[in-house]
PDB file of N, CA and C in Angstrom:
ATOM      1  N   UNK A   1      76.172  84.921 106.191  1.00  0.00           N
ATOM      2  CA  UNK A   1      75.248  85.600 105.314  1.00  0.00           C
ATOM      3  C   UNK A   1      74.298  86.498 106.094  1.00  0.00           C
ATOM      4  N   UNK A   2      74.012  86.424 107.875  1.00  0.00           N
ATOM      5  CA  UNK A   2      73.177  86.569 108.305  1.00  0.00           C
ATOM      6  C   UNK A   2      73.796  88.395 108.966  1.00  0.00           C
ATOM      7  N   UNK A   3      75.155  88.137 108.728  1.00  0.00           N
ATOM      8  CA  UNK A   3      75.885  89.263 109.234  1.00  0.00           C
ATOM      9  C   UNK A   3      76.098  90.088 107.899  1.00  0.00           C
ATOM     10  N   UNK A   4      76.269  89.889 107.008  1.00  0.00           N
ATOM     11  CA  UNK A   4      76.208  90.930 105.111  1.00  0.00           C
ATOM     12  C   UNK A   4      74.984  91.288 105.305  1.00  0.00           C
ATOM     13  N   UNK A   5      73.807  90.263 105.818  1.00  0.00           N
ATOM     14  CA  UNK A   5      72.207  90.690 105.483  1.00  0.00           C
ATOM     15  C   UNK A   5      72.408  91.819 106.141  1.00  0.00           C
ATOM     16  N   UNK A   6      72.395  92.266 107.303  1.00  0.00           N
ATOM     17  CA  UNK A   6      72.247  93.373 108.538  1.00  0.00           C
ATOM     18  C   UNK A   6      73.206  93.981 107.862  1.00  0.00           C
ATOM     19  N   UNK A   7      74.482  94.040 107.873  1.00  0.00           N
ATOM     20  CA  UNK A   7      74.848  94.973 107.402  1.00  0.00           C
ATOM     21  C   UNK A   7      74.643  96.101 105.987  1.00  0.00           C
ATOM     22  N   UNK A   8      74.251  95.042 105.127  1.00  0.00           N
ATOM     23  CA  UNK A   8      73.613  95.323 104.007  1.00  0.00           C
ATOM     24  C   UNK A   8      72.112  96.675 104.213  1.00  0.00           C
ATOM     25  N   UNK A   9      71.363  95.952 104.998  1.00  0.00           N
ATOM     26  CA  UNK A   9      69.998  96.945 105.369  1.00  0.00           C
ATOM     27  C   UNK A   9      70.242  98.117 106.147  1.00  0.00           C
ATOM     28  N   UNK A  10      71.170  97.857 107.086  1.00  0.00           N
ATOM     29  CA  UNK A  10      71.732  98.759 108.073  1.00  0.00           C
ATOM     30  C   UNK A  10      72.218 100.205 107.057  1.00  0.00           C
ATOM     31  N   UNK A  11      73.295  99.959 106.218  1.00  0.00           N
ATOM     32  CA  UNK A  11      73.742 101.074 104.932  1.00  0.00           C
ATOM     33  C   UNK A  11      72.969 101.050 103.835  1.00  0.00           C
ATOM     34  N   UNK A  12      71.687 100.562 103.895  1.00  0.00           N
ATOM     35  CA  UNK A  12      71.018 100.766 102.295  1.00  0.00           C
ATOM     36  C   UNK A  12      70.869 102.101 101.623  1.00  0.00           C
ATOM     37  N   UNK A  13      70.784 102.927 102.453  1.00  0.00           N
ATOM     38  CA  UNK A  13      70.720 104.217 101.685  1.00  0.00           C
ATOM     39  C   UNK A  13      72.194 104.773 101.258  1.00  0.00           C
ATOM     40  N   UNK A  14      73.202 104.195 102.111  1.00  0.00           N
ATOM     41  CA  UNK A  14      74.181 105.027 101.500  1.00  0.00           C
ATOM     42  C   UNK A  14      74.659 104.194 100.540  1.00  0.00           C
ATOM     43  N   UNK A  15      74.181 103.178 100.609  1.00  0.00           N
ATOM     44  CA  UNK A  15      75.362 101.991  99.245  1.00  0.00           C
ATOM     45  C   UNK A  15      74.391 102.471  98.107  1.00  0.00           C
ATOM     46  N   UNK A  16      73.148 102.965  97.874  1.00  0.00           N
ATOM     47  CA  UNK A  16      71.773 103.254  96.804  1.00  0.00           C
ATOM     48  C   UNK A  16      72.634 104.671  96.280  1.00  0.00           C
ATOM     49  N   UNK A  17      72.803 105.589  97.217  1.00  0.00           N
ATOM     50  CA  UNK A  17      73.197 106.883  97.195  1.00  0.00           C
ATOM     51  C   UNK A  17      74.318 106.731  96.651  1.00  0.00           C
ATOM     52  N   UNK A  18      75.428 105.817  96.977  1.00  0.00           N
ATOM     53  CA  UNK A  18      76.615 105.979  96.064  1.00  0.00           C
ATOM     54  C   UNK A  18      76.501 105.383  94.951  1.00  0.00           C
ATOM     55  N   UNK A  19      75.812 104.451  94.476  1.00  0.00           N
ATOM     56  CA  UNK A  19      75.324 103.787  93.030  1.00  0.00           C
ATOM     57  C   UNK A  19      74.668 104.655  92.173  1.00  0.00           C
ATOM     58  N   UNK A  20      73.796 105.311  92.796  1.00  0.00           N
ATOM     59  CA  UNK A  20      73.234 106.088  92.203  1.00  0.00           C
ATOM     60  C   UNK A  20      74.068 107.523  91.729  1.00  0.00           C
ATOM     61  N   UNK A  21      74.957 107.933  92.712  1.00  0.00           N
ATOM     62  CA  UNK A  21      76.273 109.124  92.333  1.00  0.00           C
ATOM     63  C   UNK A  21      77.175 108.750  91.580  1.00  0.00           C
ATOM     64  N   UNK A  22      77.604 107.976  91.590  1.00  0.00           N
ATOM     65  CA  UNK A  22      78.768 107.199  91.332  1.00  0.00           C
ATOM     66  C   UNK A  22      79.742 107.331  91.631  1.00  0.00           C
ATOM     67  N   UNK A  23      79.881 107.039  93.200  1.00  0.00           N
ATOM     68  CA  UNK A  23      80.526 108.092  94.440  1.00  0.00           C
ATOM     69  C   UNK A  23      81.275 107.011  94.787  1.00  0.00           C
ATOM     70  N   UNK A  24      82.626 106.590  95.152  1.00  0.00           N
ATOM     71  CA  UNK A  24      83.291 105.704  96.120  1.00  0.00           C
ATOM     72  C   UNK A  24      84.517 106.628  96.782  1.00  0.00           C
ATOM     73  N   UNK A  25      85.412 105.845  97.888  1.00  0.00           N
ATOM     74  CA  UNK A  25      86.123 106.423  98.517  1.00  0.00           C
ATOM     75  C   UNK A  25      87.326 105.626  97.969  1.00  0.00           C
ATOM     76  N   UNK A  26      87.650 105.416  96.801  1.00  0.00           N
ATOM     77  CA  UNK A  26      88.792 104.943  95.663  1.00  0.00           C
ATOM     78  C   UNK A  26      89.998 106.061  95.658  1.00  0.00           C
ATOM     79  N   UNK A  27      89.190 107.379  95.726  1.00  0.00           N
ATOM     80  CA  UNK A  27      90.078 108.160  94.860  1.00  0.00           C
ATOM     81  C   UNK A  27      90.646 108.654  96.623  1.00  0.00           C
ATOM     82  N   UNK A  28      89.967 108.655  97.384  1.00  0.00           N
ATOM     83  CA  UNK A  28      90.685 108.918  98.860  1.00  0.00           C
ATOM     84  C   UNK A  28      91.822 108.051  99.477  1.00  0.00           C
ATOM     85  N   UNK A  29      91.317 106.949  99.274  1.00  0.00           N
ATOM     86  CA  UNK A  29      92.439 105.903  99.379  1.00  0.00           C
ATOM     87  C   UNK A  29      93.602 105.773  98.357  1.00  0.00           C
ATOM     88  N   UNK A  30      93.304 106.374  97.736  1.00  0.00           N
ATOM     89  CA  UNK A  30      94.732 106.667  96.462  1.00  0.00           C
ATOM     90  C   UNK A  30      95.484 107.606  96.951  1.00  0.00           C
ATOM     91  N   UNK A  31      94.768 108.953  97.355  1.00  0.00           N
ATOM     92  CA  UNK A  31      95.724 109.688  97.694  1.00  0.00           C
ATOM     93  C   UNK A  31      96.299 109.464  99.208  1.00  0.00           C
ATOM     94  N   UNK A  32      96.166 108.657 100.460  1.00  0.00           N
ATOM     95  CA  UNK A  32      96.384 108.424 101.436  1.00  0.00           C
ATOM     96  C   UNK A  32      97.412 107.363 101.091  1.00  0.00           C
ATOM     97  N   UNK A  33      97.469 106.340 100.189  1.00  0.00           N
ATOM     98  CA  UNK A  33      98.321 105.927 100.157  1.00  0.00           C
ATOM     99  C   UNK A  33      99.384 106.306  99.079  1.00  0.00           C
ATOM    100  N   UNK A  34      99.070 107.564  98.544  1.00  0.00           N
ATOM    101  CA  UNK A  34     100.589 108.489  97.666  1.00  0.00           C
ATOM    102  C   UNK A  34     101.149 108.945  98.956  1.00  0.00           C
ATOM    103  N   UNK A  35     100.097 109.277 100.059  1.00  0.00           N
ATOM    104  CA  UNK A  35     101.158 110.412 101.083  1.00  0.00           C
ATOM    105  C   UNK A  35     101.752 109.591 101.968  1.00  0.00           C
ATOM    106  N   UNK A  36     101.074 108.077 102.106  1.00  0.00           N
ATOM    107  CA  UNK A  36     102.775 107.289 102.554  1.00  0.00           C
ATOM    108  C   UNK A  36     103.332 107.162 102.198  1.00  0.00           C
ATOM    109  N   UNK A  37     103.202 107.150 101.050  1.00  0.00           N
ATOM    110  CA  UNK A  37     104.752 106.730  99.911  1.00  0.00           C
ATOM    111  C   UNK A  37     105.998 107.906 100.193  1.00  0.00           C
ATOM    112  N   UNK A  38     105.350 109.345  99.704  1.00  0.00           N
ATOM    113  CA  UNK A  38     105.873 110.181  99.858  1.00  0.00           C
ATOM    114  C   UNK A  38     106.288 110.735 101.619  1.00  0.00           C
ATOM    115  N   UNK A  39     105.716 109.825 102.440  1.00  0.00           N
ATOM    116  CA  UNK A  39     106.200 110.445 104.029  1.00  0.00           C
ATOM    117  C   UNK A  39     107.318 108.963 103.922  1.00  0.00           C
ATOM    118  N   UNK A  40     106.992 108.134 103.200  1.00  0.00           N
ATOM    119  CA  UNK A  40     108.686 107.089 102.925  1.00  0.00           C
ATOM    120  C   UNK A  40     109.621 107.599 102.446  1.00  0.00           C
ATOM    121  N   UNK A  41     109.592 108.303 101.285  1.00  0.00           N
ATOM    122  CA  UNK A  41     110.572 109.151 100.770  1.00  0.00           C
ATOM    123  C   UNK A  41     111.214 109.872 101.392  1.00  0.00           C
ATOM    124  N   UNK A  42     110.659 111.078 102.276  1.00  0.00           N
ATOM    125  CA  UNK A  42     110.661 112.414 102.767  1.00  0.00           C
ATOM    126  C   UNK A  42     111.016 111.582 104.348  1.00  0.00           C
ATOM    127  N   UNK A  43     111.461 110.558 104.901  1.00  0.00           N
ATOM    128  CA  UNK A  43     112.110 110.225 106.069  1.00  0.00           C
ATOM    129  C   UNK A  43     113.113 110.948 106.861  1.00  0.00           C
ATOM    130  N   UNK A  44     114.151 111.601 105.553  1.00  0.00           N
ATOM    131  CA  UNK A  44     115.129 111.842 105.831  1.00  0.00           C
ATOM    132  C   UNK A  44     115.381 113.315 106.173  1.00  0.00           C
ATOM    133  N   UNK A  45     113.971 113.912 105.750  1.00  0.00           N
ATOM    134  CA  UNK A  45     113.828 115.319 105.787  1.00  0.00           C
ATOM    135  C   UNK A  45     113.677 115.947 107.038  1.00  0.00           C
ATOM    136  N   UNK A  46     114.506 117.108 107.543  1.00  0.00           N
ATOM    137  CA  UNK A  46     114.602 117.906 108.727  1.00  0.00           C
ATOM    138  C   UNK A  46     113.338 118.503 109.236  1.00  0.00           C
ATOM    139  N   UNK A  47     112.828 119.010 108.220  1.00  0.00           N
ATOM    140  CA  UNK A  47     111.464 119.660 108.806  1.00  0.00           C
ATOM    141  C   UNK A  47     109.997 118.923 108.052  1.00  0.00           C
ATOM    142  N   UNK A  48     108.937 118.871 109.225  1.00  0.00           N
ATOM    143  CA  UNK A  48     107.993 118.402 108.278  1.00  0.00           C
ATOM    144  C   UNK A  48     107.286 119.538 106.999  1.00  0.00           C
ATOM    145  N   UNK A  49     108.043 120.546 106.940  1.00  0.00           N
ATOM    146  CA  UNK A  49     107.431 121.326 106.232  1.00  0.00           C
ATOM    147  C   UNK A  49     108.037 121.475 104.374  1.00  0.00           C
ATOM    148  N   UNK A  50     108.980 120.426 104.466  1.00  0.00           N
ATOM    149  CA  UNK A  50     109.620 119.815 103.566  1.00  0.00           C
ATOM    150  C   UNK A  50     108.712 118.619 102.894  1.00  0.00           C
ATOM    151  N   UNK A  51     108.269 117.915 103.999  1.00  0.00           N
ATOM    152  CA  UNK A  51     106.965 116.909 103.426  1.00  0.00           C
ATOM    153  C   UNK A  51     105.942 117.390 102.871  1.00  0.00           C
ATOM    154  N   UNK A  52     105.312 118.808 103.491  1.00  0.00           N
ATOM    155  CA  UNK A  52     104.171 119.042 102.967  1.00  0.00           C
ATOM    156  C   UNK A  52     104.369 119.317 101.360  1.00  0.00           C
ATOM    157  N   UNK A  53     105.333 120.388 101.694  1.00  0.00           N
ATOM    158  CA  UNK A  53     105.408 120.526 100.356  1.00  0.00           C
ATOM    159  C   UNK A  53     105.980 119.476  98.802  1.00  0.00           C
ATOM    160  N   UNK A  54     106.439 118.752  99.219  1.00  0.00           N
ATOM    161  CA  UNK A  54     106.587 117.869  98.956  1.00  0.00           C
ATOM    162  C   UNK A  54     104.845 117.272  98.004  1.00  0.00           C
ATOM    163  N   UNK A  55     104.134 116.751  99.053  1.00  0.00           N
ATOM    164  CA  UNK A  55     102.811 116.426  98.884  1.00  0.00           C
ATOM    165  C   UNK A  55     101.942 117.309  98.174  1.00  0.00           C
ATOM    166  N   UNK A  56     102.220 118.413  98.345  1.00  0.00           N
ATOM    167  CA  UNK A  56     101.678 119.439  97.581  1.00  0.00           C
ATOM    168  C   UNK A  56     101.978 119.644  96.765  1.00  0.00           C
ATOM    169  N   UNK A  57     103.049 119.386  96.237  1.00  0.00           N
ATOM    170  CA  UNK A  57     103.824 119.050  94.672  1.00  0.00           C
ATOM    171  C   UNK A  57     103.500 117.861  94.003  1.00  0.00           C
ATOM    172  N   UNK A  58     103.571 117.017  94.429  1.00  0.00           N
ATOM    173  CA  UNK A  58     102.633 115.905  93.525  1.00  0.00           C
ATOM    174  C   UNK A  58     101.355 115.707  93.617  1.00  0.00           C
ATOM    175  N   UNK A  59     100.537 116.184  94.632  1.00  0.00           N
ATOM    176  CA  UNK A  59      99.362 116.136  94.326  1.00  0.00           C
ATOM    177  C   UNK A  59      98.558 116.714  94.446  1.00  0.00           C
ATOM    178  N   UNK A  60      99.237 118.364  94.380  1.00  0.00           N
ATOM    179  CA  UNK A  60      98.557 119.522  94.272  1.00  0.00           C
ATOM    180  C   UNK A  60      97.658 119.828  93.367  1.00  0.00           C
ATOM    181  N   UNK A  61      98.034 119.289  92.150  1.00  0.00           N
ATOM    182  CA  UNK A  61      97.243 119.483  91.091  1.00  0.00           C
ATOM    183  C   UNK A  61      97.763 120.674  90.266  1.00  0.00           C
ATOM    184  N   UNK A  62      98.709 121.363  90.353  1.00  0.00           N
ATOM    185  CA  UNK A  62      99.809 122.419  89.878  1.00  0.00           C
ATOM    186  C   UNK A  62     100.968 122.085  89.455  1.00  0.00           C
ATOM    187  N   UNK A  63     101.246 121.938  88.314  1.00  0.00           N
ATOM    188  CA  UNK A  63     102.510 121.645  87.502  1.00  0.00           C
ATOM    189  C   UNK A  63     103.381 121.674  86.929  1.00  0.00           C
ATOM    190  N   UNK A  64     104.132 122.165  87.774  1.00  0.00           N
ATOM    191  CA  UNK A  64     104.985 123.734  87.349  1.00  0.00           C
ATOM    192  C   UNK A  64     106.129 122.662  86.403  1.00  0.00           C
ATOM    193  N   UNK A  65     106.934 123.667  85.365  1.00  0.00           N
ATOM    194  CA  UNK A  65     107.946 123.093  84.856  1.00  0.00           C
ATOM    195  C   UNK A  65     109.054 123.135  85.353  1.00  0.00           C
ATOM    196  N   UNK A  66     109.087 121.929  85.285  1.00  0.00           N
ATOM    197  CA  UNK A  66     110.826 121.548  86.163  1.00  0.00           C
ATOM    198  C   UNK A  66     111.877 121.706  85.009  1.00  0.00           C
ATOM    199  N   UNK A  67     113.010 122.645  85.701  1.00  0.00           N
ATOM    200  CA  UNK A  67     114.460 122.790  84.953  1.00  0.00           C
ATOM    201  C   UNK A  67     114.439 121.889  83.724  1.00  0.00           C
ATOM    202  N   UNK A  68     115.072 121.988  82.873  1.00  0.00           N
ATOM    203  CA  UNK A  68     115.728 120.662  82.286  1.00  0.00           C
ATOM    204  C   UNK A  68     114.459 119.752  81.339  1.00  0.00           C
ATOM    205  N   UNK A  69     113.215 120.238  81.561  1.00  0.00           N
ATOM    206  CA  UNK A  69     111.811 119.696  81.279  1.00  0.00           C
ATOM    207  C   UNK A  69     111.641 120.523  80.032  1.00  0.00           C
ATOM    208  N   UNK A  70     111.111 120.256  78.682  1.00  0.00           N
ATOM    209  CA  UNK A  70     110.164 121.110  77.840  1.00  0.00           C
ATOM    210  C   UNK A  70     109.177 120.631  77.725  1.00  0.00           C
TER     211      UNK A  70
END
């Protein structure tokens, strides 16, 4: 408890500051773990420039219509 206390006082402003924003690093860790998923997928791929794009396709935020899609 004596090690949460210190740590606790040590970040008080930023744990206040993100309560108060309503700020966490949730949505960072979501996308870090889509781009392992997708560098699992993309293993097999020759160039890494196949991955990026790749990554940039799902979580570009651009959504283009795929063939075969209405």
């Amino acid at each position: 408890f004596v090690k949460l206390q210190r740590s606790i006082v040590k970040h008080r402003a930023a744990i206040l500051a993100s309560i108060e924003h309503g700020l966490s690093n949730g949505r960072i860790e979501s996308v870090n773990t889509k781009i392992r998923l997708i560098t699992r997928i993309a293993f097999g791929f020759k160039s890494p420039d196949a991955l990026i794009a790749l990554a940039m396709l799902s979580l570009g935020g651009h959504k283009p219509v795929l063939p075969g899609r209405v």
